[in-house]
Protein backbone atom coordinates (compact mmCIF):
# COMPACT_ATOMS: atom_id res chain seq x y z
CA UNK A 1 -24.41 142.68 30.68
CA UNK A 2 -26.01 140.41 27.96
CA UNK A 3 -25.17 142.82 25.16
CA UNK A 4 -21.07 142.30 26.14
CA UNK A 5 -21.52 138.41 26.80
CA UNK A 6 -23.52 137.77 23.63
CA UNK A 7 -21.06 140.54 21.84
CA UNK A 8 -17.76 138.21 22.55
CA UNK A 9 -19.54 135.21 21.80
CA UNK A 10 -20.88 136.01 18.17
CA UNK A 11 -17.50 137.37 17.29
CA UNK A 12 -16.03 134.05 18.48
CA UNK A 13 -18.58 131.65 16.85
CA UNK A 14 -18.72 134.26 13.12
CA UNK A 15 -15.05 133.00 13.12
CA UNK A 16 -15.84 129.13 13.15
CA UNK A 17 -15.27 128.32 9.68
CA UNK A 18 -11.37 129.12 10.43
CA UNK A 19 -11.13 126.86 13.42
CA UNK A 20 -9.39 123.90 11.44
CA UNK A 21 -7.21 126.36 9.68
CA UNK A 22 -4.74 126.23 12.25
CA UNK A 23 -0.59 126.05 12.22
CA UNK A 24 -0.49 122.03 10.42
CA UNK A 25 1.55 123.62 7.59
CA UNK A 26 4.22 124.35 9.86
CA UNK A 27 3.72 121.64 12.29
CA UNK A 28 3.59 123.84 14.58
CA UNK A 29 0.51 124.23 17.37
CA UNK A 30 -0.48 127.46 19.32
CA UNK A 31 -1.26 126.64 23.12
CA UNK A 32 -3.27 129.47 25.08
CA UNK A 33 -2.45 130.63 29.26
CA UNK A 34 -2.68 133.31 31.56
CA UNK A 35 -0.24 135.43 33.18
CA UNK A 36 -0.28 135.73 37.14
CA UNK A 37 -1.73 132.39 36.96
CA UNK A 38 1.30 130.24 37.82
CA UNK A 39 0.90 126.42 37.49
CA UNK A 40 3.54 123.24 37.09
CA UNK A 41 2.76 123.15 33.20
CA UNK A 42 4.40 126.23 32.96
CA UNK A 43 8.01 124.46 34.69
CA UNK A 44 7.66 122.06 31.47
CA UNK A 45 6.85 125.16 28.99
CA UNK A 46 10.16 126.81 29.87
CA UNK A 47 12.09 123.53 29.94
CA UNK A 48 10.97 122.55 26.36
CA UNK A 49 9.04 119.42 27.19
CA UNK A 50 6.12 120.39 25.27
CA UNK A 51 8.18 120.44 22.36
CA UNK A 52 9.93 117.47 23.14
CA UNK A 53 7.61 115.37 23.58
CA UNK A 54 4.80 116.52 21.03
CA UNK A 55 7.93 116.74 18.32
CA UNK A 56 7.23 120.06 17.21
CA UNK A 57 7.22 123.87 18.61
CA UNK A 58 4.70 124.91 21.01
CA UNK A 59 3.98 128.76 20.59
CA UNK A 60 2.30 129.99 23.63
CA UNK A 61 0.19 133.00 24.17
CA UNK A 62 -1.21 134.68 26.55
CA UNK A 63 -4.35 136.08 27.72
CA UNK A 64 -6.52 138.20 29.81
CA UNK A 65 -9.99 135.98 29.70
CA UNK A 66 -11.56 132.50 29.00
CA UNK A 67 -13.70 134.49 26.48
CA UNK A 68 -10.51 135.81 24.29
CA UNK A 69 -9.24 132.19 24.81
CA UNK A 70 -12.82 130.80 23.20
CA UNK A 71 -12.49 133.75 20.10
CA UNK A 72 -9.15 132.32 19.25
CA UNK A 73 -9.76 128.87 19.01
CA UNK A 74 -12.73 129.68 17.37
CA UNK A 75 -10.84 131.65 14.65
CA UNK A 76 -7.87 128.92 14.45
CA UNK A 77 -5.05 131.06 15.59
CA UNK A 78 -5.26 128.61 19.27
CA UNK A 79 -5.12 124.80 18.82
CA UNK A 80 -5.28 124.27 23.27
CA UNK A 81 -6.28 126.39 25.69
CA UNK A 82 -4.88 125.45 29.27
CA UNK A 83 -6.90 126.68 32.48
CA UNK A 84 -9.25 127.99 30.42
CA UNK A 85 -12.31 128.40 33.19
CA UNK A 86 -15.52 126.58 32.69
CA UNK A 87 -18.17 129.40 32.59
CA UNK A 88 -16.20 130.85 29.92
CA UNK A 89 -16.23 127.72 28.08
CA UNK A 90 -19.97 127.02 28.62
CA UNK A 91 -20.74 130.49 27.32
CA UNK A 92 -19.02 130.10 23.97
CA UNK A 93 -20.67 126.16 23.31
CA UNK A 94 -23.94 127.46 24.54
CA UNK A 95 -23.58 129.62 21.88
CA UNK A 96 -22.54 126.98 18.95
CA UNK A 97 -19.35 126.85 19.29
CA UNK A 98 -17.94 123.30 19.39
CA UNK A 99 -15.31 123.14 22.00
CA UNK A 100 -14.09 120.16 24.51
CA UNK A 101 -12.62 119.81 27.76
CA UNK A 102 -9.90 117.15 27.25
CA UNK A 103 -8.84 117.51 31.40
CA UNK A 104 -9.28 119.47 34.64
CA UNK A 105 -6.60 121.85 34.88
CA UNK A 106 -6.94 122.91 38.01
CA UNK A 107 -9.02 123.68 41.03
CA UNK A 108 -9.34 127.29 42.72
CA UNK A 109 -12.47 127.78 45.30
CA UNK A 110 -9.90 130.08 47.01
CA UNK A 111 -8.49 132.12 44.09
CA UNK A 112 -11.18 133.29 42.40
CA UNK A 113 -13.35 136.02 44.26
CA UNK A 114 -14.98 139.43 44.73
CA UNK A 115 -13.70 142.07 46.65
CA UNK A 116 -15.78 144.97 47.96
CA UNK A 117 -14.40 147.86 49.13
CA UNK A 118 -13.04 148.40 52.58
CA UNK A 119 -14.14 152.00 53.03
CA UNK A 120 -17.65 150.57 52.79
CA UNK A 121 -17.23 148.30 55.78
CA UNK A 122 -20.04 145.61 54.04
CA UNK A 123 -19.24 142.08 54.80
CA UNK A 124 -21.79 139.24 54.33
CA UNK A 125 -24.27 139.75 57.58
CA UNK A 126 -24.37 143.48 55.63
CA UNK A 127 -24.37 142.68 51.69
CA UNK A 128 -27.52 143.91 51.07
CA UNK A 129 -26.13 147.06 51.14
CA UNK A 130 -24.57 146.27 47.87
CA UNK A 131 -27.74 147.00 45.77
CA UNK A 132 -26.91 150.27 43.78
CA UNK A 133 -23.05 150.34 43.74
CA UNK A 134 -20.66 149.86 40.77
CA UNK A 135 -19.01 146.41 40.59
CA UNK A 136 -16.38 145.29 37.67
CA UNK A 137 -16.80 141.71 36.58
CA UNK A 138 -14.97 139.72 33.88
CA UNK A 139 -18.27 139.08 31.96
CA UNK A 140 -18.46 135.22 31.05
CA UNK A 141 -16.31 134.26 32.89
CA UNK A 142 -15.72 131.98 36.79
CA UNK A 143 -16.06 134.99 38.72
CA UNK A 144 -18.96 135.97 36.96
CA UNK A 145 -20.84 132.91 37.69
CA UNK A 146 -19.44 133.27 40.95
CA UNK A 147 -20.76 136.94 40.86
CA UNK A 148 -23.83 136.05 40.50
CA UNK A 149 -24.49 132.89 42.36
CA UNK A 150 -23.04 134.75 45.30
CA UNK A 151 -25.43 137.96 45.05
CA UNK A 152 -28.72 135.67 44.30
CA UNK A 153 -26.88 133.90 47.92
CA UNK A 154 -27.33 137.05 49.61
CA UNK A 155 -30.66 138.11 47.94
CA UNK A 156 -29.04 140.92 45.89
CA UNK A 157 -30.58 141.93 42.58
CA UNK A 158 -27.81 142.26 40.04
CA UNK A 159 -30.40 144.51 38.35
CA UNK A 160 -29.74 146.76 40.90
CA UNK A 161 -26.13 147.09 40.33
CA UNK A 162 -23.94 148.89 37.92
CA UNK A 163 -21.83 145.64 36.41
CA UNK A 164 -19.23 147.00 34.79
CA UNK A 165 -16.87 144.26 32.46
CA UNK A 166 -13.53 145.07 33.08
CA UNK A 167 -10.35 142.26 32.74
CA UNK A 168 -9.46 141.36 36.37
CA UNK A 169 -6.51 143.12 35.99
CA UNK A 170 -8.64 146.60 34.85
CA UNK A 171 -10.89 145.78 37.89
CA UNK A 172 -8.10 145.63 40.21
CA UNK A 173 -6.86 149.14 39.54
CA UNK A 174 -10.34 150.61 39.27
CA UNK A 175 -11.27 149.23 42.74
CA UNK A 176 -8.01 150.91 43.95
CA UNK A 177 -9.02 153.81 42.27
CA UNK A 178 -12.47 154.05 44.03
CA UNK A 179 -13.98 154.15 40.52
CA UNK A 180 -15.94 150.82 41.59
CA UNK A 181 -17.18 149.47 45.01
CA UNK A 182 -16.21 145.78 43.95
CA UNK A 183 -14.26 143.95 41.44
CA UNK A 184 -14.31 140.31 40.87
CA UNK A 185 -11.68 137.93 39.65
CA UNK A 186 -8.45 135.80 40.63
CA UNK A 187 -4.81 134.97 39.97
CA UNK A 188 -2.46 137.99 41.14
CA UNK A 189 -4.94 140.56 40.17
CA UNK A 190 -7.34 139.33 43.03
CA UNK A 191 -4.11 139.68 45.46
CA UNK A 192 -3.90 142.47 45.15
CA UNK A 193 -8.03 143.58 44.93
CA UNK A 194 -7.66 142.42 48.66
CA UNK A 195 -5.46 145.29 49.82
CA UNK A 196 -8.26 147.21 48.77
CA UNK A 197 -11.14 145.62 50.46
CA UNK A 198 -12.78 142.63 51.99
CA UNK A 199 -14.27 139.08 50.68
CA UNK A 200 -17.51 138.37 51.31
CA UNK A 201 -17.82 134.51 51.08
CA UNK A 202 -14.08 131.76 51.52
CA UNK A 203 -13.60 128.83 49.69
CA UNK A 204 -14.99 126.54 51.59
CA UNK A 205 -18.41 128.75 51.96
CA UNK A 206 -18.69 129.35 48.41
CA UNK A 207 -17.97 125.66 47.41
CA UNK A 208 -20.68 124.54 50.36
CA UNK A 209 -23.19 126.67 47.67
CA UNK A 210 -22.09 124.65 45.23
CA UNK A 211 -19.78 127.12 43.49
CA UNK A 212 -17.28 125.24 42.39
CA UNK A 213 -14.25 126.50 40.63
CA UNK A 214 -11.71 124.63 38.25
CA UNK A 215 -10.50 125.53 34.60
CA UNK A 216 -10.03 123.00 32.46
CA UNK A 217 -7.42 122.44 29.02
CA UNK A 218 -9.88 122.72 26.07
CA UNK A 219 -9.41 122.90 22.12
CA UNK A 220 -11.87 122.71 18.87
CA UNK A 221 -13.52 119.11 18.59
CA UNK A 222 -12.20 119.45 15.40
CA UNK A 223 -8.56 119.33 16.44
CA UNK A 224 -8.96 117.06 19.06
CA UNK A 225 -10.27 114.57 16.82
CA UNK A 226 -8.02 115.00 14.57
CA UNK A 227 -5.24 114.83 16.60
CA UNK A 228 -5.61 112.85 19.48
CA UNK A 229 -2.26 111.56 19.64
CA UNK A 230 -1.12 114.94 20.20
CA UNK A 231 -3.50 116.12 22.56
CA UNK A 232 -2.90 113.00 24.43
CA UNK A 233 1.36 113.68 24.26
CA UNK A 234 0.17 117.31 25.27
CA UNK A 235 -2.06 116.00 28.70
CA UNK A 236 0.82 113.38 29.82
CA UNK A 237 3.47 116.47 30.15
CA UNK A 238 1.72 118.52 32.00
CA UNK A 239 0.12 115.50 34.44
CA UNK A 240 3.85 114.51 35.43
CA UNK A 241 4.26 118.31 35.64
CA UNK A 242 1.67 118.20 38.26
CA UNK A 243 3.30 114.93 39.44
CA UNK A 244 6.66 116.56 39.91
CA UNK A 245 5.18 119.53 41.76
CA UNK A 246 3.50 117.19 44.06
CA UNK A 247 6.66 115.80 45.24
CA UNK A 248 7.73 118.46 47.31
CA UNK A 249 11.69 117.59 47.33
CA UNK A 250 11.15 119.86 43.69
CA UNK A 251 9.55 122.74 44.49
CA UNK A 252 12.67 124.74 45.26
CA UNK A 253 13.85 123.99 41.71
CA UNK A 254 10.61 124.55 40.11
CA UNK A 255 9.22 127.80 41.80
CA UNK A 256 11.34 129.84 40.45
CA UNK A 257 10.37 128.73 37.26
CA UNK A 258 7.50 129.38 37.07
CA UNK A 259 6.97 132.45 38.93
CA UNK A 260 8.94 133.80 36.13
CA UNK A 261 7.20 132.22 33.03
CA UNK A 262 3.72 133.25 35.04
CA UNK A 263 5.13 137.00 35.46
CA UNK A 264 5.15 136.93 39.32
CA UNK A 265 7.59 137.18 42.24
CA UNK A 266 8.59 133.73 43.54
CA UNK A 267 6.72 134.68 46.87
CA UNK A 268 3.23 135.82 45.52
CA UNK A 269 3.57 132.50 42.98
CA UNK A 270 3.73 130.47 46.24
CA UNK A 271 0.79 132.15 48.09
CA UNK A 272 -1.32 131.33 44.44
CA UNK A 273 0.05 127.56 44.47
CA UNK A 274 -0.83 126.84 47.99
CA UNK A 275 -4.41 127.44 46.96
CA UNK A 276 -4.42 125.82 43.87
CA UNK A 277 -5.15 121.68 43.57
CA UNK A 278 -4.36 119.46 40.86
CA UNK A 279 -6.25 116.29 40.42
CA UNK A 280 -4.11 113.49 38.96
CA UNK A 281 -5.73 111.47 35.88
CA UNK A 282 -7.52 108.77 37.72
CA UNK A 283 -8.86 111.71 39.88
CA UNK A 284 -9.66 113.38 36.19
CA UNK A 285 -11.52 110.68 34.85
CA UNK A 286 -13.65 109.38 38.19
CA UNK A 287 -17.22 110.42 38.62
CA UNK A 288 -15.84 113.34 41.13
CA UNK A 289 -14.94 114.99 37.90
CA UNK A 290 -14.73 113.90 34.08
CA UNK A 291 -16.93 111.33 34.79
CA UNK A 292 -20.03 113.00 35.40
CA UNK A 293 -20.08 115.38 37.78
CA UNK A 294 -18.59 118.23 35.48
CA UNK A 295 -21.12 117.87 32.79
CA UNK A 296 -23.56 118.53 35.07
CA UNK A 297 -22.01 121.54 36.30
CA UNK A 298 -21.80 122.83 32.93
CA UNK A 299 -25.43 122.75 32.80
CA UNK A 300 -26.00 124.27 36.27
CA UNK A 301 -23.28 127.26 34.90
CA UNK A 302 -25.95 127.79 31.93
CA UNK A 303 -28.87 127.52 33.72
CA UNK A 304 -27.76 130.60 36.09
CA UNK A 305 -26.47 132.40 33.04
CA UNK A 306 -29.80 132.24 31.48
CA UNK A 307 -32.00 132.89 34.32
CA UNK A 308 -29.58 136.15 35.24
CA UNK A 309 -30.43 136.89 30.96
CA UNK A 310 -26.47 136.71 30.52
CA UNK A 311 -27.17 134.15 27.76
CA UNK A 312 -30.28 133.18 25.01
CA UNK A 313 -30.51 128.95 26.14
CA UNK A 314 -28.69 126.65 27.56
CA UNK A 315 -27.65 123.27 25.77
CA UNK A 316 -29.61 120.22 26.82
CA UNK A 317 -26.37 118.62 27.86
CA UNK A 318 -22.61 119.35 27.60
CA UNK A 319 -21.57 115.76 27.73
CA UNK A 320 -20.54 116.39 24.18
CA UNK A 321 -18.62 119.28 25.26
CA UNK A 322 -16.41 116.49 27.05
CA UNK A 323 -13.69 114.09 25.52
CA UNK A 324 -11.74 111.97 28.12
CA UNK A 325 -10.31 109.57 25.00
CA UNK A 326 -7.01 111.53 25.31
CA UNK A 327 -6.83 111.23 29.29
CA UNK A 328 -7.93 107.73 29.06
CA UNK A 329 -4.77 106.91 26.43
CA UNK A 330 -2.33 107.87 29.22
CA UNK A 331 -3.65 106.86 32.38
């Protein structure tokens, strides 16, 4: 499990010395998202009010993992990331690479999970009975940290386990397959992992363990320092995206919006977005979040990555590894 986290990480961070070289000559900047992960931003992104606003295209791309997200800022090729998730994130600076959260994209404790197999009839007054099967895990990533703070929960050694990382996606199909006995992720891909099993552990549950889940829109320090008036153009679209959503008199007009940019049907985009919450910016930048208690989860996401041997060190502190100047320009 180390050998794949550490693996993505030094092929991210070999590639800092690009990070700067990004699209400037072209005035163009490259914005990173997931698929099956349906959010308000992406109403805006299919309206054009990214580049409105920002005066310039937005190219968007898409991808399967926070840890794909950190390699291509880390290369250059991604200026943003939005809903990139936090473990992710605190993998790739634990490793050196210099990354900041500029806001709190979103927050999930209900869409991001494992699933275990129903044929195996193991719910939580049984997990134990999990030590020796096969699970698929998107390595680095939220469900990996909530992987693993869930089995240490129930006294499961993940040595004892066959952790296998697969996209959730992969880990979806290979749980319906029967080729695993759980698979861990979120979005639509976790949907669907249900039909083939049971949760062990809600929302509420897992967030009463202190497993919180939220991604967050990140970039290179670099960039952001560089070009704060952009980032901070960037944030204040997709807050009154949030804003809009909110209002429920425009959710008929935007659901079908983005259920199509996110690659969904209008009804499974709905079930997603009825877990999903989306602070607004004084919410952002109070101690609940941005102002504190986020940096300290970043450190508590390290710590159980290195004690599980997932990661060399932790940072002393990832209060670096935030930058609310852009936020704070808009609120």
């Amino acid at each position: 499990m180390k050998k794949s986290i550490l693996g993505a990480v030094l092929g991210a961070t070999a590639m800092l010395s690009g990070t700067t070289a990004m699209a400037d000559g072209h005035g163009e900047i490259t914005v990173g998202y997931f698929l099956e992960w349906p959010m308000p931003f992406q109403f805006a992104k299919a309206e054009g009010m990214y580049d409105e606003a920002l005066g310039t295209k937005v190219n968007w791309v898409s991808f399967d993992t926070g840890t794909a997200m950190s390699a291509a800022m880390a290369s250059g090729d991604v200026q943003l990331s939005v809903s990139q998730g936090i473990p992710p994130f605190v993998v790739a600076t634990s490793a050196g690479q210099d990354l900041q959260v500029v806001d709190v994209a979103v927050s999930y404790a209900d869409n991001d999970n494992c699933v275990v197999a129903a044929a195996l009839e193991i719910d939580k007054d049984s997990a134990s009975e999990l030590a020796g099967k096969k699970v698929a895990v998107p390595l680095g990533t939220a469900a990996h940290y909530g992987f693993l703070k869930q089995m240490d929960h129930f006294g499961v050694d993940v040595g004892s386990l066959t952790v296998v990382d697969m996209a959730p996606a992969e880990g979806q199909a290979a749980l319906a397959q029967g080729s695993v006995d759980m698979a861990c992720g979120w979005g639509g891909a976790l949907k669907r992992m249900k039909e083939s099993g049971n949760i062990l552990l809600t929302g509420a549950e897992k967030m009463e363990l202190g497993i919180l889940v939220f991604d967050a829109t990140t970039g290179p320090t670099s960039y952001i320092a560089e070009n704060g008036d952009m980032v901070a153009k960037f944030l204040k679209v997709t807050a009154d995206a949030n804003a809009m959503w909110a209002d429920e008199a425009n959710q008929a007009k935007m659901l079908p919006v983005i259920a199509k940019d996110a690659g969904m049907s209008e009804a499974d985009a709905a079930s997603s977005l009825s877990t999903f919450e989306f602070p607004d910016i004084a919410g952002q930048l109070s101690d609940a979040w941005l102002g504190g208690t986020a940096q300290e989860f970043m450190k508590g996401v390290a710590d159980v990555f290195v004690a599980a041997g997932s990661i060399d060190a932790a940072k002393a502190s990832y209060a670096d590894n935030v930058n609310t100047g852009p936020l704070e320009a808009i609120k």
